[in-house]
Protein backbone atom coordinates (compact mmCIF):
# COMPACT_ATOMS: atom_id res chain seq x y z
CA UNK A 1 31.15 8.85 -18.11
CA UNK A 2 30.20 12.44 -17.38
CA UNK A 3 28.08 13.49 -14.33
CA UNK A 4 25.62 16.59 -15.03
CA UNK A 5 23.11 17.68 -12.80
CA UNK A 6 22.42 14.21 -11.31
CA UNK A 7 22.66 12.25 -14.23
CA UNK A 8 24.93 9.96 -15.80
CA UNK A 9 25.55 10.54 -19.39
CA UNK A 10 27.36 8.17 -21.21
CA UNK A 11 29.45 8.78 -24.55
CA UNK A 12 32.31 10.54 -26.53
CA UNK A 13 32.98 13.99 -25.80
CA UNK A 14 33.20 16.26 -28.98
CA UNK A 15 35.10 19.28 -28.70
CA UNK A 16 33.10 22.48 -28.42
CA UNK A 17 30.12 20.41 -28.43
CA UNK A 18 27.60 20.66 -25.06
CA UNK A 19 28.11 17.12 -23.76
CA UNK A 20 24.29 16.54 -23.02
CA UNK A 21 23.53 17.39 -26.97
CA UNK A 22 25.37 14.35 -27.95
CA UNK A 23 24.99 12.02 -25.34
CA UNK A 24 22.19 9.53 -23.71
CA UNK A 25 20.49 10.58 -20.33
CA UNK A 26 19.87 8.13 -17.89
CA UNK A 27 18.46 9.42 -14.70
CA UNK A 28 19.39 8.05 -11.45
CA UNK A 29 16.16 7.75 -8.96
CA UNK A 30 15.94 7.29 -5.66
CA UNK A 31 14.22 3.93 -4.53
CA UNK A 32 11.72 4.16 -1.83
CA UNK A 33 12.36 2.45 1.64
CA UNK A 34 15.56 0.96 0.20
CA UNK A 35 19.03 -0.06 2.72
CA UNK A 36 21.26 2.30 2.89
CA UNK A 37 24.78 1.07 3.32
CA UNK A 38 24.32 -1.76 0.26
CA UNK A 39 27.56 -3.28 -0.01
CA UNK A 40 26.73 -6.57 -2.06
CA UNK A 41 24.00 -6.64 -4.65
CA UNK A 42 22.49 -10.50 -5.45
CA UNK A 43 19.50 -11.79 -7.96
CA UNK A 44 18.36 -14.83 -7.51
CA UNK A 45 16.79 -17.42 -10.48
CA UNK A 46 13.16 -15.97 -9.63
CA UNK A 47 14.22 -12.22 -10.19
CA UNK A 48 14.35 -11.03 -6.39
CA UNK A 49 17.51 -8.78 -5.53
CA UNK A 50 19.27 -9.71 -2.27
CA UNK A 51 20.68 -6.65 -0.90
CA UNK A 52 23.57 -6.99 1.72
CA UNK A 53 25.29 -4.77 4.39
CA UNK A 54 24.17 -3.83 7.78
CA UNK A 55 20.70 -4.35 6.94
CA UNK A 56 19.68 -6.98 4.81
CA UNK A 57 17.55 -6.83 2.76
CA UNK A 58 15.24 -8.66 -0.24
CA UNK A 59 13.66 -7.01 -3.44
CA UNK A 60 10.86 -8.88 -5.09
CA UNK A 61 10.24 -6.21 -7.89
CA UNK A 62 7.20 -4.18 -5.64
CA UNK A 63 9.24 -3.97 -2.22
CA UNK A 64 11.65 -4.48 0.20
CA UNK A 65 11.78 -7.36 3.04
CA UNK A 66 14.01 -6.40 5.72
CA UNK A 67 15.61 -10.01 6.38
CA UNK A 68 15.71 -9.51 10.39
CA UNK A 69 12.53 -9.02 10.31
CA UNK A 70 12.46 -12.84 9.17
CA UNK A 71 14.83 -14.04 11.73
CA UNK A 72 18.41 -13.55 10.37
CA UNK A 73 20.54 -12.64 12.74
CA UNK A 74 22.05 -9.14 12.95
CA UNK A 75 25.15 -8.20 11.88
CA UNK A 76 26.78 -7.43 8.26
CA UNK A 77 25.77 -9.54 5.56
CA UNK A 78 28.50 -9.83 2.84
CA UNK A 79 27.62 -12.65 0.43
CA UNK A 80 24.61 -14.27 -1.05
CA UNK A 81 24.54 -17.52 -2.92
CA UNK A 82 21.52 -20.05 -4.38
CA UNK A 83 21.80 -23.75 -3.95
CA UNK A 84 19.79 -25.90 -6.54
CA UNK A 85 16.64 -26.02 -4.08
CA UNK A 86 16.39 -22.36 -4.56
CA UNK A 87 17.90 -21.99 -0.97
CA UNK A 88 19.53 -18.28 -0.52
CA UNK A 89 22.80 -18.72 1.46
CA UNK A 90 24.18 -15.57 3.48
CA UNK A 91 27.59 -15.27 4.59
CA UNK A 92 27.56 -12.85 7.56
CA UNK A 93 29.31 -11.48 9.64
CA UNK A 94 27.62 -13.89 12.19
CA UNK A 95 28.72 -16.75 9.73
CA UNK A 96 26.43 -18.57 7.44
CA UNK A 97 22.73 -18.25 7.46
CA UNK A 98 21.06 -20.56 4.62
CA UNK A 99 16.90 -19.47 3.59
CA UNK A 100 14.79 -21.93 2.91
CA UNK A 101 11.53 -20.95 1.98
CA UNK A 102 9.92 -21.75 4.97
CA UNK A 103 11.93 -19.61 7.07
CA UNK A 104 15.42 -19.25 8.41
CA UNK A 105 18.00 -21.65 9.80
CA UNK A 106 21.55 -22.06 10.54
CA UNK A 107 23.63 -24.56 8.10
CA UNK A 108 23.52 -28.56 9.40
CA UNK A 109 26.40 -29.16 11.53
CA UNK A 110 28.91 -31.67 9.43
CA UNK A 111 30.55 -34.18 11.47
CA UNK A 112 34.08 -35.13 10.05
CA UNK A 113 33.95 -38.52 9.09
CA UNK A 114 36.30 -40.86 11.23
């Protein structure tokens, strides 16, 4: 992959040949209001991206949801998984956070079974 002017171009370099003449474009753009710092990328089974890092965030196709603005505790997210309810669990820096829809919550405490 070749870099030119911004864009990634993608194919086999021919000798003498300019490589944008004989290669596909693809433009990078710049989302707007997107994290910065994106260190995990997630999509969920109804589409949304889960973005993690220092600022979490979720992307349901029009825009972003900054996830401490929901009530998940600050710090570095670094994982994202779905449980068959459709639950979103985070693995943070803070430990685990799990989503239900209705809003957020930390994990059940498990006793150990004596």
């Amino acid at each position: 992959m070749l870099t030119i002017s911004g864009r990634a171009v993608f194919g086999v370099p021919v000798a003498g040949a300019a490589p944008a003449a004989l290669c596909q474009q693809y433009p990078f753009l710049a989302v707007p209001r997107s994290p910065k710092s994106v260190t995990t990328l997630f999509q969920d089974s109804r589409g949304r991206l889960w973005l993690g890092g220092p600022r979490s965030a979720c992307f349901d196709g029009t825009r972003f949801f900054f996830l401490g603005d929901y009530g998940l505790p600050s710090g570095e997210s670094y994982d994202f998984s779905e449980d068959p309810s459709g639950a979103i669990w985070i693995g943070a820096e803070t430990g685990f956070s799990v989503s239900p829809m209705a809003g957020w919550s930390r994990p059940p405490r498990v006793s150990p079974s004596a």
